[in-house]
Every structure is written in C-alpha cells, then in structure tokens.
Protein backbone atom coordinates (compact mmCIF):
# COMPACT_ATOMS: atom_id res chain seq x y z
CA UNK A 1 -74.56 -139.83 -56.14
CA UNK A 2 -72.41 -142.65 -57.80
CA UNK A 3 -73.46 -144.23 -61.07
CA UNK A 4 -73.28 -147.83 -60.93
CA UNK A 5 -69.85 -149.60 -62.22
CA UNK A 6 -70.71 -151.07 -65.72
CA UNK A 7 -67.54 -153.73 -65.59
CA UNK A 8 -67.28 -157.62 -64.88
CA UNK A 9 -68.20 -158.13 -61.28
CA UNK A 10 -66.19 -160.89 -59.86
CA UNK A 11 -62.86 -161.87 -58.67
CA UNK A 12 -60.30 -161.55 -61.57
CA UNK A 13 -56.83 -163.93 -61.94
CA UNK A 14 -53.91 -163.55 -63.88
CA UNK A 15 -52.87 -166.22 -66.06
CA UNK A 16 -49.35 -166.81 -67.83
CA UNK A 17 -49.71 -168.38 -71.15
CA UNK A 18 -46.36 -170.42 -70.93
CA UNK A 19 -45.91 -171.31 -74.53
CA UNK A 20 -45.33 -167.79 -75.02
CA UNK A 21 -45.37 -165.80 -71.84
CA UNK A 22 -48.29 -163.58 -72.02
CA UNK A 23 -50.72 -163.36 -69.79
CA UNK A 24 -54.86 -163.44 -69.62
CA UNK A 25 -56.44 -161.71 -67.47
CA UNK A 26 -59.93 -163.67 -66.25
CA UNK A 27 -62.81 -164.07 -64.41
CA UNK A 28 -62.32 -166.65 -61.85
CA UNK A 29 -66.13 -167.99 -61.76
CA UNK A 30 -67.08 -167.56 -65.17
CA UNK A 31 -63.81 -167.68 -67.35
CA UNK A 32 -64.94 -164.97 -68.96
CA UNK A 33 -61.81 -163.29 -70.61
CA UNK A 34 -61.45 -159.57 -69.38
CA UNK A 35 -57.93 -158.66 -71.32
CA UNK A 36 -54.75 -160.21 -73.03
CA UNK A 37 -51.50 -158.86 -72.49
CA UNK A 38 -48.62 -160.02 -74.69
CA UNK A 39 -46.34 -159.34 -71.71
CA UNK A 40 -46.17 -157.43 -68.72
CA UNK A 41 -47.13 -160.08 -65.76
CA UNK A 42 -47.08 -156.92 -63.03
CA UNK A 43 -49.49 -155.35 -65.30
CA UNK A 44 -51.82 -158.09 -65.27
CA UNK A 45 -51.78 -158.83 -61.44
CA UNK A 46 -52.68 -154.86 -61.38
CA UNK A 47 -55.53 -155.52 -63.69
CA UNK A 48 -57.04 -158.84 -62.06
CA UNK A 49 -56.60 -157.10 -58.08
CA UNK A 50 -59.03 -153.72 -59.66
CA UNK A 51 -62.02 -154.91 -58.69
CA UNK A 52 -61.36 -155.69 -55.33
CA UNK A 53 -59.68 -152.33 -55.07
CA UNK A 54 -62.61 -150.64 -56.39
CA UNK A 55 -64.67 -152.16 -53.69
CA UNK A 56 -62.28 -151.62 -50.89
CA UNK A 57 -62.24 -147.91 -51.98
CA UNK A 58 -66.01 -147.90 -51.98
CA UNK A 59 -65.96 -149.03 -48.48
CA UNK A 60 -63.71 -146.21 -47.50
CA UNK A 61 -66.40 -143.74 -48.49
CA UNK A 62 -68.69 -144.71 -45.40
CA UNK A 63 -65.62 -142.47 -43.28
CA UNK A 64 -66.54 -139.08 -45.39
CA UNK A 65 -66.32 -136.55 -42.74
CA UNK A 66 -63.69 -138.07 -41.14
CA UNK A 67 -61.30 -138.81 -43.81
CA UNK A 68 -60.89 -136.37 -47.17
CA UNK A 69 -63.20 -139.00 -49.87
CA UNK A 70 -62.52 -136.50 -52.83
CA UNK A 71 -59.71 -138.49 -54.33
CA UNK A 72 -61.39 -141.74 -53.76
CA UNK A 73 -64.24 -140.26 -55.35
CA UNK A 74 -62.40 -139.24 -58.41
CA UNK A 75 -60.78 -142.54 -58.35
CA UNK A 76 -63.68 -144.23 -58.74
CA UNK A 77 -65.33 -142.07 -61.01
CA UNK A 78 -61.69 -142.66 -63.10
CA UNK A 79 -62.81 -146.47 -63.00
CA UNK A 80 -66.22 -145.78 -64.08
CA UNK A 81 -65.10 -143.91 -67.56
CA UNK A 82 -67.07 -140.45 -65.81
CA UNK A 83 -63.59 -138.39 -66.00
C-alpha cells in the first residue's frame, strides 16, 4: 500500500521574474511559493507539470496486471522521499 504524498496539492505554474530572469515556481490557487530557481526556465516547467504527472502515473496503476506498474511504483515512491 502507498503512503499518502505529503507535497502541495494543486496545479503548479512557472513564472519568469523578468528583471532578472529567474523563475518561481507556484501554486496557481493559493500563490503559495513551491521553489525559486535563479535560472533554468525548462527546469521550472518540469517542476510546476510534477504534480499532474504524479497523478497521471497514479492513474496508470489501476492497469497492474496488464501493464508492468513496478517502475511507476518506484517512481512514485521516488516522489514521495520513500527511496
């Protein structure tokens, strides 16, 4: 059985700062800063699509038995901080 995922639910956005051309990394309902990146804008498109990845991934699990879950699985434990 799964543990729960401890991070900020939500959908995330990247942000360029254009003063200086870092980006933030947010959460689109709440504002709620998740990370700061002095650069690296494909970085930070990575890091604002992970929770909707981690959920898509989750929904693949329903097809254990017909697909091989294991690296999902470990995937997802990655995500949680469990490996």
């Amino acid at each position: 059985m799964m543990s729960e995922a401890k991070f900020t639910k939500g959908i995330w956005e990247s942000v360029e700062h254009l003063y200086n051309g870092s980006y933030e990394v947010t959460n689109s309902h709440s504002g709620e800063q998740i990370c700061y990146l002095n650069q690296g804008e494909h970085n930070a498109h990575l890091i604002a699509a992970a929770p909707e990845m981690y959920a898509e991934l989750e929904n693949l699990l329903c097809l254990e038995g017909i697909i091989n879950t294991s690296k999902i699985k470990a995937v997802l434990a990655k995500a949680r901080g469990e490996l």
